[in-house]
PDB file of N, CA and C in Angstrom:
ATOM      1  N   UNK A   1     121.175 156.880  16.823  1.00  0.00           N
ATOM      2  CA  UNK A   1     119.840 157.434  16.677  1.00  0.00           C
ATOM      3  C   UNK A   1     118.786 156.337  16.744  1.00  0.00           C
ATOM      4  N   UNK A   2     118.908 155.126  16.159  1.00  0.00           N
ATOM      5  CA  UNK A   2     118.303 154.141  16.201  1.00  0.00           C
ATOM      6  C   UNK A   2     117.807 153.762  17.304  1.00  0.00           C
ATOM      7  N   UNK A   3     118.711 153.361  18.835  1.00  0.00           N
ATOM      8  CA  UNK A   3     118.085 153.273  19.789  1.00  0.00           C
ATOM      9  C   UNK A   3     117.631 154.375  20.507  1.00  0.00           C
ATOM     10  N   UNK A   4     118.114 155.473  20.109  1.00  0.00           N
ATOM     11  CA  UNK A   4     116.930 156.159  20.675  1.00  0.00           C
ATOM     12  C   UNK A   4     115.162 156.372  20.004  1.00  0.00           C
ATOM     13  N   UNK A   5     115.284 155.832  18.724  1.00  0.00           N
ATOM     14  CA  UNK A   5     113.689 155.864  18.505  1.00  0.00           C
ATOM     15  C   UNK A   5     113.028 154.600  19.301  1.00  0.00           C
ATOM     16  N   UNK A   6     113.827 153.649  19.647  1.00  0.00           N
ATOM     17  CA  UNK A   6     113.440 152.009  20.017  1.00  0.00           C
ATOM     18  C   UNK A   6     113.466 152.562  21.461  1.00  0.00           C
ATOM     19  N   UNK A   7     114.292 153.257  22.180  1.00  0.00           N
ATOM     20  CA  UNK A   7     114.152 153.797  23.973  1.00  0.00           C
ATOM     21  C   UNK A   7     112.590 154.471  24.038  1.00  0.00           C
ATOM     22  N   UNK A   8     112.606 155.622  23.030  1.00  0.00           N
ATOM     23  CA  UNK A   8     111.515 156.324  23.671  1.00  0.00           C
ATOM     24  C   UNK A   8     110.425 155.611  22.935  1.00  0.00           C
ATOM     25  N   UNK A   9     110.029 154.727  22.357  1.00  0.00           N
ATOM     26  CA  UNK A   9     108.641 153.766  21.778  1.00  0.00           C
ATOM     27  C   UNK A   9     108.800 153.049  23.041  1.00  0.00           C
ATOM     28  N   UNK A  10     109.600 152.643  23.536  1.00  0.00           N
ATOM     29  CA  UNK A  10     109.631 151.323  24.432  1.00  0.00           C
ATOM     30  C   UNK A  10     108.887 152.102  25.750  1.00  0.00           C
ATOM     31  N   UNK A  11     109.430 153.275  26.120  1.00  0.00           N
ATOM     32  CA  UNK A  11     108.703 154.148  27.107  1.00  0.00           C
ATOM     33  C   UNK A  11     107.620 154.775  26.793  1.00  0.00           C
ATOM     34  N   UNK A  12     106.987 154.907  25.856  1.00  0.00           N
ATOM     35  CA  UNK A  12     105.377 155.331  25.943  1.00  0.00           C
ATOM     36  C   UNK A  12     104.682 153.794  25.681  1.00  0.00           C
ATOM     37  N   UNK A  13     105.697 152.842  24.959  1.00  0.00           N
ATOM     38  CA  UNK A  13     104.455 151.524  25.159  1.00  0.00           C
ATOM     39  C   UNK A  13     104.023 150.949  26.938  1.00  0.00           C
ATOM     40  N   UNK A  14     105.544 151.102  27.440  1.00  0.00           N
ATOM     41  CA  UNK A  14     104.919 151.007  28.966  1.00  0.00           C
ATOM     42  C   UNK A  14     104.003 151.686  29.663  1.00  0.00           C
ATOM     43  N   UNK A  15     104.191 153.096  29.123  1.00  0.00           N
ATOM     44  CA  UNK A  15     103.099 154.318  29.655  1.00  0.00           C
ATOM     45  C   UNK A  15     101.451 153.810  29.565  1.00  0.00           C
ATOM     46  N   UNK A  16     101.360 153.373  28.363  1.00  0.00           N
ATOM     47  CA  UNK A  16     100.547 153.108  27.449  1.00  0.00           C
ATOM     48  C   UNK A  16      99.614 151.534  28.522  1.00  0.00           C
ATOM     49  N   UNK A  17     100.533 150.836  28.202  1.00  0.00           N
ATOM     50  CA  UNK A  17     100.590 149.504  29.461  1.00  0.00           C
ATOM     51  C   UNK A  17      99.874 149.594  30.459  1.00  0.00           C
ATOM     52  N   UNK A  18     100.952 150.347  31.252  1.00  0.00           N
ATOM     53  CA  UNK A  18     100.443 150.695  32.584  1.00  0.00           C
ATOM     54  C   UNK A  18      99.224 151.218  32.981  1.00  0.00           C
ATOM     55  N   UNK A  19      98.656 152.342  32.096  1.00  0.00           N
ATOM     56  CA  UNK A  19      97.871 153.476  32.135  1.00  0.00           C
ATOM     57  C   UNK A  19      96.420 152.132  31.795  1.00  0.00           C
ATOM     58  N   UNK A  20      96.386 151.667  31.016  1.00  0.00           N
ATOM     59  CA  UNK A  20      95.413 150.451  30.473  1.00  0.00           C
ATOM     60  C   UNK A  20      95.018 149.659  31.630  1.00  0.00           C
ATOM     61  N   UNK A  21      95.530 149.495  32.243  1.00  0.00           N
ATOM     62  CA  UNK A  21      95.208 147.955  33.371  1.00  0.00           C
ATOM     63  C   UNK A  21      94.329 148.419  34.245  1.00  0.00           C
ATOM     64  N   UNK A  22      93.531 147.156  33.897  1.00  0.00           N
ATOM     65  CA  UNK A  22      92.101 147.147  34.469  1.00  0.00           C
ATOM     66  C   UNK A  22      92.019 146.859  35.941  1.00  0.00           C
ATOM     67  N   UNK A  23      93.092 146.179  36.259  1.00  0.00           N
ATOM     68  CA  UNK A  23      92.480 145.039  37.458  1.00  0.00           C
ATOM     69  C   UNK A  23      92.980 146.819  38.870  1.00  0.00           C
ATOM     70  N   UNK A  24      91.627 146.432  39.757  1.00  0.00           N
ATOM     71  CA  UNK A  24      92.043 147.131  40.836  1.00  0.00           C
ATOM     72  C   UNK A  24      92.627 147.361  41.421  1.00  0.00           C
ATOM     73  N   UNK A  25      93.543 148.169  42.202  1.00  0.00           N
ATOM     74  CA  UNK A  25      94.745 148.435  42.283  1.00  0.00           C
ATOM     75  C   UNK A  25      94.468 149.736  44.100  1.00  0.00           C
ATOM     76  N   UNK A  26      94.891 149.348  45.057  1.00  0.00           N
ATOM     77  CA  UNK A  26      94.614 150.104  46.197  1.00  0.00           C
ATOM     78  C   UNK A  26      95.311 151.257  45.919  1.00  0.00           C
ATOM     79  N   UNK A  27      96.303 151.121  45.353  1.00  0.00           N
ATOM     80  CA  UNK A  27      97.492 152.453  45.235  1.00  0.00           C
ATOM     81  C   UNK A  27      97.225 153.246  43.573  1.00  0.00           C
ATOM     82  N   UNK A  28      96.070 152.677  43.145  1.00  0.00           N
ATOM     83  CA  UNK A  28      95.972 152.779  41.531  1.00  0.00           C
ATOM     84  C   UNK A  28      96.053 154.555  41.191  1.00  0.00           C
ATOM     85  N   UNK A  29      95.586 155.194  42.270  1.00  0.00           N
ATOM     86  CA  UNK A  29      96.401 157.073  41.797  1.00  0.00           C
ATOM     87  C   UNK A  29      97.317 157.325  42.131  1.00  0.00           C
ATOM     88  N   UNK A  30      98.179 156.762  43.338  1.00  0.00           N
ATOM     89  CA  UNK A  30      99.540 156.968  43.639  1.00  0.00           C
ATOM     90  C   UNK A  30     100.552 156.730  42.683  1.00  0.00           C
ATOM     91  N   UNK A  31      99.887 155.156  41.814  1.00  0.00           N
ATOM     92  CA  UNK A  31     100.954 154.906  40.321  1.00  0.00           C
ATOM     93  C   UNK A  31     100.813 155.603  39.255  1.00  0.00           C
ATOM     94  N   UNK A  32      99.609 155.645  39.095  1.00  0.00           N
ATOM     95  CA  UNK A  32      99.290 156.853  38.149  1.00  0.00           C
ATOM     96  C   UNK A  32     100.104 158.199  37.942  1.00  0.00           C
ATOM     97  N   UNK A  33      99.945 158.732  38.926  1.00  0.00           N
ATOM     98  CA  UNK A  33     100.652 160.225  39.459  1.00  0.00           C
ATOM     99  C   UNK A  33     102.214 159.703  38.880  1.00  0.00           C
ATOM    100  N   UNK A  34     102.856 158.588  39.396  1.00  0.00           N
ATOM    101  CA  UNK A  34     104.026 157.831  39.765  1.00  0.00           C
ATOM    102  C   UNK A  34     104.505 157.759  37.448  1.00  0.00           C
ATOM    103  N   UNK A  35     103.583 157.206  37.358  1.00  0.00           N
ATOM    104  CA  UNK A  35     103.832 157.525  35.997  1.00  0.00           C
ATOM    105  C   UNK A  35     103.735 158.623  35.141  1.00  0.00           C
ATOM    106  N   UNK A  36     102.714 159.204  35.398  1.00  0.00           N
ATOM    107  CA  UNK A  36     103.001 160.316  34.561  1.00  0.00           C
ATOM    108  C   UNK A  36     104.255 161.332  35.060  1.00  0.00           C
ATOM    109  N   UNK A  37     104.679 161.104  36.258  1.00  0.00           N
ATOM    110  CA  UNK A  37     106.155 161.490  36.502  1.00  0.00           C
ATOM    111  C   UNK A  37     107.323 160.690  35.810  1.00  0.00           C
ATOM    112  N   UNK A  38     107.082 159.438  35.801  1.00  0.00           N
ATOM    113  CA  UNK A  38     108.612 158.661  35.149  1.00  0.00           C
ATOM    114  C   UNK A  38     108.242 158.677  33.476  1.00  0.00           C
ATOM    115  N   UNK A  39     107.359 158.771  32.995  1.00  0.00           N
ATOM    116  CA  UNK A  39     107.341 158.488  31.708  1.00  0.00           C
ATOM    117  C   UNK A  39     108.031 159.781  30.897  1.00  0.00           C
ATOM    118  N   UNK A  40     107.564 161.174  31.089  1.00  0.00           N
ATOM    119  CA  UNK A  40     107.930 161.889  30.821  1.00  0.00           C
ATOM    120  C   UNK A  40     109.560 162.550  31.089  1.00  0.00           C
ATOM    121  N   UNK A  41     109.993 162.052  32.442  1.00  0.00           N
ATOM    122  CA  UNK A  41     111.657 162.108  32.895  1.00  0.00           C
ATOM    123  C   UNK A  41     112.528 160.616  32.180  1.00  0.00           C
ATOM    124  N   UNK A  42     111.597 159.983  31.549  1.00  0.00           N
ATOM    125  CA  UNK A  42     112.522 158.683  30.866  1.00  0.00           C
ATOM    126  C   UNK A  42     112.844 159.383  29.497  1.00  0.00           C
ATOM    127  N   UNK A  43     111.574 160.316  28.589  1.00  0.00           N
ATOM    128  CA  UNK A  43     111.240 160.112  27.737  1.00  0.00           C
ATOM    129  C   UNK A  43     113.097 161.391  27.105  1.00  0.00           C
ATOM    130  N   UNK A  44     112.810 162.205  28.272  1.00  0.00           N
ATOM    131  CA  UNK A  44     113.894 163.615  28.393  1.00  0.00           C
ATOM    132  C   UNK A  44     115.074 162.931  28.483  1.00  0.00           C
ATOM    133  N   UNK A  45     115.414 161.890  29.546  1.00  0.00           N
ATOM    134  CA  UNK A  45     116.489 161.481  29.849  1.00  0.00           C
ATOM    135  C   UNK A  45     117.577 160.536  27.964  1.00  0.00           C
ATOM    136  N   UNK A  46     116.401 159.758  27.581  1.00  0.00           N
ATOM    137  CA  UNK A  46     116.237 159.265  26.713  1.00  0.00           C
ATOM    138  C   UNK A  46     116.915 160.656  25.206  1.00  0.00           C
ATOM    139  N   UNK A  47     116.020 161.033  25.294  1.00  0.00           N
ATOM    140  CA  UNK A  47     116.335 162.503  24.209  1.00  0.00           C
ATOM    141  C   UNK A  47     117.661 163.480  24.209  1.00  0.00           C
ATOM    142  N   UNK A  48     117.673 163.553  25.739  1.00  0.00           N
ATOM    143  CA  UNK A  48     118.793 164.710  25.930  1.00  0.00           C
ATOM    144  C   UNK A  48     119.783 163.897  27.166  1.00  0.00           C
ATOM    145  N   UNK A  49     120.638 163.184  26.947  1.00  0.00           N
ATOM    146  CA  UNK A  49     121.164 162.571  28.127  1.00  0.00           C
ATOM    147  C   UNK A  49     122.617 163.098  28.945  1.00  0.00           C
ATOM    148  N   UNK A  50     122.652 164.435  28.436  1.00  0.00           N
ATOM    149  CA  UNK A  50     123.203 165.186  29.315  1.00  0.00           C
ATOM    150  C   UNK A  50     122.281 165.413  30.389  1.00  0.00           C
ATOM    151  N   UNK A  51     120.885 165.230  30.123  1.00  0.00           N
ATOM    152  CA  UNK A  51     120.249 165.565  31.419  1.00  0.00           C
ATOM    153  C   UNK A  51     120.559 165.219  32.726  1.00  0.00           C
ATOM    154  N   UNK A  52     121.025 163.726  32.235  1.00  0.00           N
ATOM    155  CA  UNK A  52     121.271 162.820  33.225  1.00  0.00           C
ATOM    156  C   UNK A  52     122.470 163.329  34.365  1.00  0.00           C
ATOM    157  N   UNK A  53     123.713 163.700  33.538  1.00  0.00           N
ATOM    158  CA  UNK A  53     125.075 164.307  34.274  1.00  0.00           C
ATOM    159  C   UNK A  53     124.207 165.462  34.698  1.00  0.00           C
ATOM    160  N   UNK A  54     123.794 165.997  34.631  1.00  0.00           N
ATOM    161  CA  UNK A  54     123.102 167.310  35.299  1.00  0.00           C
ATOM    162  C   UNK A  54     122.727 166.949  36.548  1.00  0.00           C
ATOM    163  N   UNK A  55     121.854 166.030  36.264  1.00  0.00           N
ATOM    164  CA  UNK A  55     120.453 165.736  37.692  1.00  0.00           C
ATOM    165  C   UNK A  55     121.723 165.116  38.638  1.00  0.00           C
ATOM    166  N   UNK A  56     122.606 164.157  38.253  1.00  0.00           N
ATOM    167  CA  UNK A  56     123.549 163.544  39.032  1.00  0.00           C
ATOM    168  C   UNK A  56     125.025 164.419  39.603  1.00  0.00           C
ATOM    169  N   UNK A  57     124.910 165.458  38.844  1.00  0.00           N
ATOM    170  CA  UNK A  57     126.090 166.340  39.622  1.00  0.00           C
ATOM    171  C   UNK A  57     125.056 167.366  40.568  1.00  0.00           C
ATOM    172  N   UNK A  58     123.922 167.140  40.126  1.00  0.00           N
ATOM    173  CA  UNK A  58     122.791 168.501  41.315  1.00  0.00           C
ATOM    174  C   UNK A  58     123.052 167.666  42.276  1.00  0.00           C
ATOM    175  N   UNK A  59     123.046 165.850  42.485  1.00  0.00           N
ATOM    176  CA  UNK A  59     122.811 165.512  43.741  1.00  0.00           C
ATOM    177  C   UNK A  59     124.286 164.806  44.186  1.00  0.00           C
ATOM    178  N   UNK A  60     125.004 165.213  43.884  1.00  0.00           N
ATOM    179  CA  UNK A  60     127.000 164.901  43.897  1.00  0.00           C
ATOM    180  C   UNK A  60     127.270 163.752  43.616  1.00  0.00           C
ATOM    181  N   UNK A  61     126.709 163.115  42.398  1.00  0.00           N
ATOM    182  CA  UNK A  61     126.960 162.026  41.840  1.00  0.00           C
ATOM    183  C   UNK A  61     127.815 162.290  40.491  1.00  0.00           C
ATOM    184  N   UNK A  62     128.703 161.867  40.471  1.00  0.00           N
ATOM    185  CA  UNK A  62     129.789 162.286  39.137  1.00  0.00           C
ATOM    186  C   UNK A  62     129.288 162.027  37.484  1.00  0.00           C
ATOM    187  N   UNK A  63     128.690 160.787  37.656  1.00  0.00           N
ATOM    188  CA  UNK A  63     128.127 160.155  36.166  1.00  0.00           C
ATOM    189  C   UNK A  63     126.745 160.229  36.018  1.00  0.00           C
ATOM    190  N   UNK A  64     126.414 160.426  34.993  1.00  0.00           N
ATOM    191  CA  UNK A  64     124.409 160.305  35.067  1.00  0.00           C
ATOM    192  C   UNK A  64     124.028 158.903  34.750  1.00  0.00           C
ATOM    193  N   UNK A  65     125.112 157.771  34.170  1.00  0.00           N
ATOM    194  CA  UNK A  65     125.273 156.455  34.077  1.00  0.00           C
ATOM    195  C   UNK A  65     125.038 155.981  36.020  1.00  0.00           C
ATOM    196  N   UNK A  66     125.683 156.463  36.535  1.00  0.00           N
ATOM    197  CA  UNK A  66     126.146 155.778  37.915  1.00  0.00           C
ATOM    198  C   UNK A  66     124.476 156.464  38.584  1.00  0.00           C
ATOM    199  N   UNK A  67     124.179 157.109  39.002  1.00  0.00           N
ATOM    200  CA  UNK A  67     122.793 157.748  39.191  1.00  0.00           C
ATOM    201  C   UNK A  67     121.617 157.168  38.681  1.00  0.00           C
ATOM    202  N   UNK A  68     121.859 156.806  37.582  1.00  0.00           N
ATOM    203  CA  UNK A  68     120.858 155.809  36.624  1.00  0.00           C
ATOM    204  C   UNK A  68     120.961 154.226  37.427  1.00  0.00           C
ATOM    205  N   UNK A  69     122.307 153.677  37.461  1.00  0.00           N
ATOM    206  CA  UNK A  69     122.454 152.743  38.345  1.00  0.00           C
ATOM    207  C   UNK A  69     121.636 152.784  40.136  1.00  0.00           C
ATOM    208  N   UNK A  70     122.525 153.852  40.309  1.00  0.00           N
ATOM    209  CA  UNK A  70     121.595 153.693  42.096  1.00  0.00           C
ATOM    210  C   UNK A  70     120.064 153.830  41.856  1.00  0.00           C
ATOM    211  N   UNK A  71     119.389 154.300  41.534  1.00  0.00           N
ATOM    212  CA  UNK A  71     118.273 154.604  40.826  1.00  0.00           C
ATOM    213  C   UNK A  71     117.604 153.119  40.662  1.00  0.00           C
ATOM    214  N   UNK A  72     117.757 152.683  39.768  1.00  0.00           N
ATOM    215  CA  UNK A  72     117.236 151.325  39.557  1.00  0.00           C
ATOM    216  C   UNK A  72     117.760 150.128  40.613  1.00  0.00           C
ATOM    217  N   UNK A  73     119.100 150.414  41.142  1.00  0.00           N
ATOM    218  CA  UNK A  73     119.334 149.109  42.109  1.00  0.00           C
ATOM    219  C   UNK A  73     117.979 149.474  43.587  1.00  0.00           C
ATOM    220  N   UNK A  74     118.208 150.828  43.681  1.00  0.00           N
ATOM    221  CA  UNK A  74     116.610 150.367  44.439  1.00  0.00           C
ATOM    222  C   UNK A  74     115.429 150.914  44.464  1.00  0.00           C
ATOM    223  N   UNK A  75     114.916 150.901  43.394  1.00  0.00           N
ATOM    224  CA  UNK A  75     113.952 150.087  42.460  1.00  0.00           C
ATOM    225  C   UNK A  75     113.952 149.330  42.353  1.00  0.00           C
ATOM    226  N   UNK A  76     115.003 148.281  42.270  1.00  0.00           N
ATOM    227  CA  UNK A  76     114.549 146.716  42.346  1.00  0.00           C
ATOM    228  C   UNK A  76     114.457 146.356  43.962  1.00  0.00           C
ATOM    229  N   UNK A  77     115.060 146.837  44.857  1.00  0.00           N
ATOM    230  CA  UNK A  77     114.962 146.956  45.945  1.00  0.00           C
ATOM    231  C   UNK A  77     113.742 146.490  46.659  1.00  0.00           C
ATOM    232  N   UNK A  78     113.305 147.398  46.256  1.00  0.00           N
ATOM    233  CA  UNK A  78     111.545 148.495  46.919  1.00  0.00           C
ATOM    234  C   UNK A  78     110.910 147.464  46.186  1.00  0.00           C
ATOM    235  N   UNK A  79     110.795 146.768  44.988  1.00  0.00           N
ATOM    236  CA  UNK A  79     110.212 146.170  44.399  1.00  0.00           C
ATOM    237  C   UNK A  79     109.630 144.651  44.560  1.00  0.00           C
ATOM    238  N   UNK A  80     111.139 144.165  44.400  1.00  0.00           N
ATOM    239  CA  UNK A  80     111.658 143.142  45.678  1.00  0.00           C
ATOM    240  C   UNK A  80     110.763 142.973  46.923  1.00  0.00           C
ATOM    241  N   UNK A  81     111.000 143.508  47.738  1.00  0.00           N
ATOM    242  CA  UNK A  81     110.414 143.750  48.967  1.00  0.00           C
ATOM    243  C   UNK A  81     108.736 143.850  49.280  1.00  0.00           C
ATOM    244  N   UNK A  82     108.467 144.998  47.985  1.00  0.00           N
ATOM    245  CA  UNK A  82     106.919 144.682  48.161  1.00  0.00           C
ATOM    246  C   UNK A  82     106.161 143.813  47.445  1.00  0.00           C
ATOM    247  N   UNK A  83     106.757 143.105  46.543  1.00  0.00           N
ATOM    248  CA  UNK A  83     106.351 141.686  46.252  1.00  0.00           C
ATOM    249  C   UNK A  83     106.605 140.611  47.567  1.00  0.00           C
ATOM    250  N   UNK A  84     107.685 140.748  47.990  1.00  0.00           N
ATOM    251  CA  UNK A  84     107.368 139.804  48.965  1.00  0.00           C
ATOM    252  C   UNK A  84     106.731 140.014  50.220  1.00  0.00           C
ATOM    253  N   UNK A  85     106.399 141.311  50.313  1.00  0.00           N
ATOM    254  CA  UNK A  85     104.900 141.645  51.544  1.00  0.00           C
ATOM    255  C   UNK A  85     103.926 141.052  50.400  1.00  0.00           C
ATOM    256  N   UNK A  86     103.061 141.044  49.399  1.00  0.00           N
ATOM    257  CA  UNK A  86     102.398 140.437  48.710  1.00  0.00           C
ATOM    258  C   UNK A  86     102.186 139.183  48.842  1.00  0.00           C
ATOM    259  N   UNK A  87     103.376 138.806  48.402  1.00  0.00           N
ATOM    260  CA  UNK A  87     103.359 136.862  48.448  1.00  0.00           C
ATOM    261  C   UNK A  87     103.238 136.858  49.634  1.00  0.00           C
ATOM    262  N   UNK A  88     103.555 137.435  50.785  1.00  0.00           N
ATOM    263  CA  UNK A  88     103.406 136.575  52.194  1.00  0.00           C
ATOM    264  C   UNK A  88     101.876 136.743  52.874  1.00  0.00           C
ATOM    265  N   UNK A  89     101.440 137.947  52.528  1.00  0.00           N
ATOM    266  CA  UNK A  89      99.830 138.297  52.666  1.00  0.00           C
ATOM    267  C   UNK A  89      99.027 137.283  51.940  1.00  0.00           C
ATOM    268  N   UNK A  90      99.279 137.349  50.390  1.00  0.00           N
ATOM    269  CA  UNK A  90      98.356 136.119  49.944  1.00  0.00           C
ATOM    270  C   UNK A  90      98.737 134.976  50.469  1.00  0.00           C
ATOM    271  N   UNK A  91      99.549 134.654  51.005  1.00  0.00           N
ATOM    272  CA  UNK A  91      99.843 133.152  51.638  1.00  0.00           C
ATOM    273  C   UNK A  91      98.995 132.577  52.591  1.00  0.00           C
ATOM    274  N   UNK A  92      99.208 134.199  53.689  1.00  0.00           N
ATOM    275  CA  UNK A  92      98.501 134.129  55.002  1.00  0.00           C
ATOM    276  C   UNK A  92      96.347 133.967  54.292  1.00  0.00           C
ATOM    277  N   UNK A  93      96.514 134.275  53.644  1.00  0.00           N
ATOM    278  CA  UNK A  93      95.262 134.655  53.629  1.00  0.00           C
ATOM    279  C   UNK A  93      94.551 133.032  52.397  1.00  0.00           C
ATOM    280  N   UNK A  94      95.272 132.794  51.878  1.00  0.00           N
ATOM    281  CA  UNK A  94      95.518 131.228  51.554  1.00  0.00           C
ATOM    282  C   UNK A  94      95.198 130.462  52.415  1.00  0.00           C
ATOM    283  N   UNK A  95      95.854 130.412  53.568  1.00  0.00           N
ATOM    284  CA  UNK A  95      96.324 129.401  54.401  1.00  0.00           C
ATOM    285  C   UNK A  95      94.511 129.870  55.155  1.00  0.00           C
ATOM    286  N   UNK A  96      94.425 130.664  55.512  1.00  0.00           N
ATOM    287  CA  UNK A  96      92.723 131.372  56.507  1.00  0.00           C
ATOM    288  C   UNK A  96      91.649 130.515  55.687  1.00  0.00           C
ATOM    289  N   UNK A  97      92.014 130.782  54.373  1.00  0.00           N
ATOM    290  CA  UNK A  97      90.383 130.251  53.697  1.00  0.00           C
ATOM    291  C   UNK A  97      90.531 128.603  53.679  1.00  0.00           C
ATOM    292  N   UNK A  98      92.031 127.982  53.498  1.00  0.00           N
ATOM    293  CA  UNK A  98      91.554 126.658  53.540  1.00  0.00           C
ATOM    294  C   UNK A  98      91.418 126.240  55.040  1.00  0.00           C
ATOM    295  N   UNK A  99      92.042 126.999  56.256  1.00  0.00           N
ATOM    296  CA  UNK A  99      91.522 126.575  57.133  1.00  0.00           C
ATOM    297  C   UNK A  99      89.928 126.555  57.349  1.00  0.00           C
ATOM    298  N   UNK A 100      89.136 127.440  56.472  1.00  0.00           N
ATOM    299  CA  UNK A 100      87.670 127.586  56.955  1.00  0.00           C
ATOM    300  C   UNK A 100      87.062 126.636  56.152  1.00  0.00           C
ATOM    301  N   UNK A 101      87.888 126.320  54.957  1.00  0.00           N
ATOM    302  CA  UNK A 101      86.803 125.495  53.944  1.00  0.00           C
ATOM    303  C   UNK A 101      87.081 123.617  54.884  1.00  0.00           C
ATOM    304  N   UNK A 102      88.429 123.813  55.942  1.00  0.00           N
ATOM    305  CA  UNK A 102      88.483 122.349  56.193  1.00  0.00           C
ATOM    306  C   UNK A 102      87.109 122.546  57.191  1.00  0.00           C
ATOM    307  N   UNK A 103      87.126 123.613  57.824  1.00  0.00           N
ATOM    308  CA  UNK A 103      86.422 123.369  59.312  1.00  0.00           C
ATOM    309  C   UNK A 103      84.756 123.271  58.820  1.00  0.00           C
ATOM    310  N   UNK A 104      84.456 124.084  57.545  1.00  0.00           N
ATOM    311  CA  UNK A 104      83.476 123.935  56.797  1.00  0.00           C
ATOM    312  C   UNK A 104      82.909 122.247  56.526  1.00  0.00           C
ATOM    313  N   UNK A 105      84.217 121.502  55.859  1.00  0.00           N
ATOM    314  CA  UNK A 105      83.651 120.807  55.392  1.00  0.00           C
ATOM    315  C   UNK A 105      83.345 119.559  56.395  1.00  0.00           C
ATOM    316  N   UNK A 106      84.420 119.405  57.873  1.00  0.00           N
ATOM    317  CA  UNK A 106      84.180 118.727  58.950  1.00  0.00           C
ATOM    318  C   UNK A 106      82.594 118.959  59.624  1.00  0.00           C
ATOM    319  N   UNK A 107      82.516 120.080  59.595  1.00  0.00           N
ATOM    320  CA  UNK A 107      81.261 120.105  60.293  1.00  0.00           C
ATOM    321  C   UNK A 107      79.998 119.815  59.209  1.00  0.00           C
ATOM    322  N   UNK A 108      80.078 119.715  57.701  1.00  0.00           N
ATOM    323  CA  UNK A 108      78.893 119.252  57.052  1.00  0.00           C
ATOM    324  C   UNK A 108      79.226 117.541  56.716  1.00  0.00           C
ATOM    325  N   UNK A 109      80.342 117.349  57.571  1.00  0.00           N
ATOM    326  CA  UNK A 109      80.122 116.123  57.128  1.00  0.00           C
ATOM    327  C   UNK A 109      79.781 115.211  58.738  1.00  0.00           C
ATOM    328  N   UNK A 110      79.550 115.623  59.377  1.00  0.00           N
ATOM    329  CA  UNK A 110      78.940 115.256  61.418  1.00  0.00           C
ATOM    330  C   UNK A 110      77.544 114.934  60.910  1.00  0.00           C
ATOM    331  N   UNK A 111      77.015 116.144  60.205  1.00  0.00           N
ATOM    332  CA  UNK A 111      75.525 115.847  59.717  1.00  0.00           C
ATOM    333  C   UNK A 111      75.806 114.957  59.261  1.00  0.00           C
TER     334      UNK A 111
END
């Protein structure tokens, strides 16, 4: 019983988290939406975890453990991946501004 009061606190403090953050965000209603879908299917899964063998024999997965697994392996996946479209965009775009601040500073220094 214990970890389940520590599972479902731990999932509305992320809710909570997430829902808070200020900084702008292009996709910021797509996550939104995105959460108020996972918070509430963590919070069930968490409470009643037969749910889990349920949702995983609806989609012919034997365990709601093993479903929980594919589930998160990609999620880290997808995650993975669009962090590193991130890092490689800010790189590119790194690399643009110091090219302008060199060409900037060559040409104020001719004067």
């Amino acid at each position: 019983m214990t970890i389940k009061v520590l599972l479902i606190g731990a999932t509305l403090v992320f809710g909570f988290m997430t829902l808070r953050e200020r900084r702008p965000a292009t996709n910021q209603a797509v996550r939104r939406i995105a959460l108020l879908l996972l918070v509430p299917v963590g919070l069930i899964a968490v409470a009643f975890p037969d749910t889990t063998v349920w949702a995983a024999h609806l989609v012919g997965v034997k365990r709601g453990t093993d479903l929980l697994l594919y589930i998160f392996v990609m999620t880290f996946l997808f995650t993975t991946l669009a962090s590193y479209q991130r890092l490689h965009h800010l790189e590119r775009q790194l690399v643009q501004l110091t090219r302008e601040l060199a060409l900037r500073h060559d040409h104020d220094a001719v004067r």
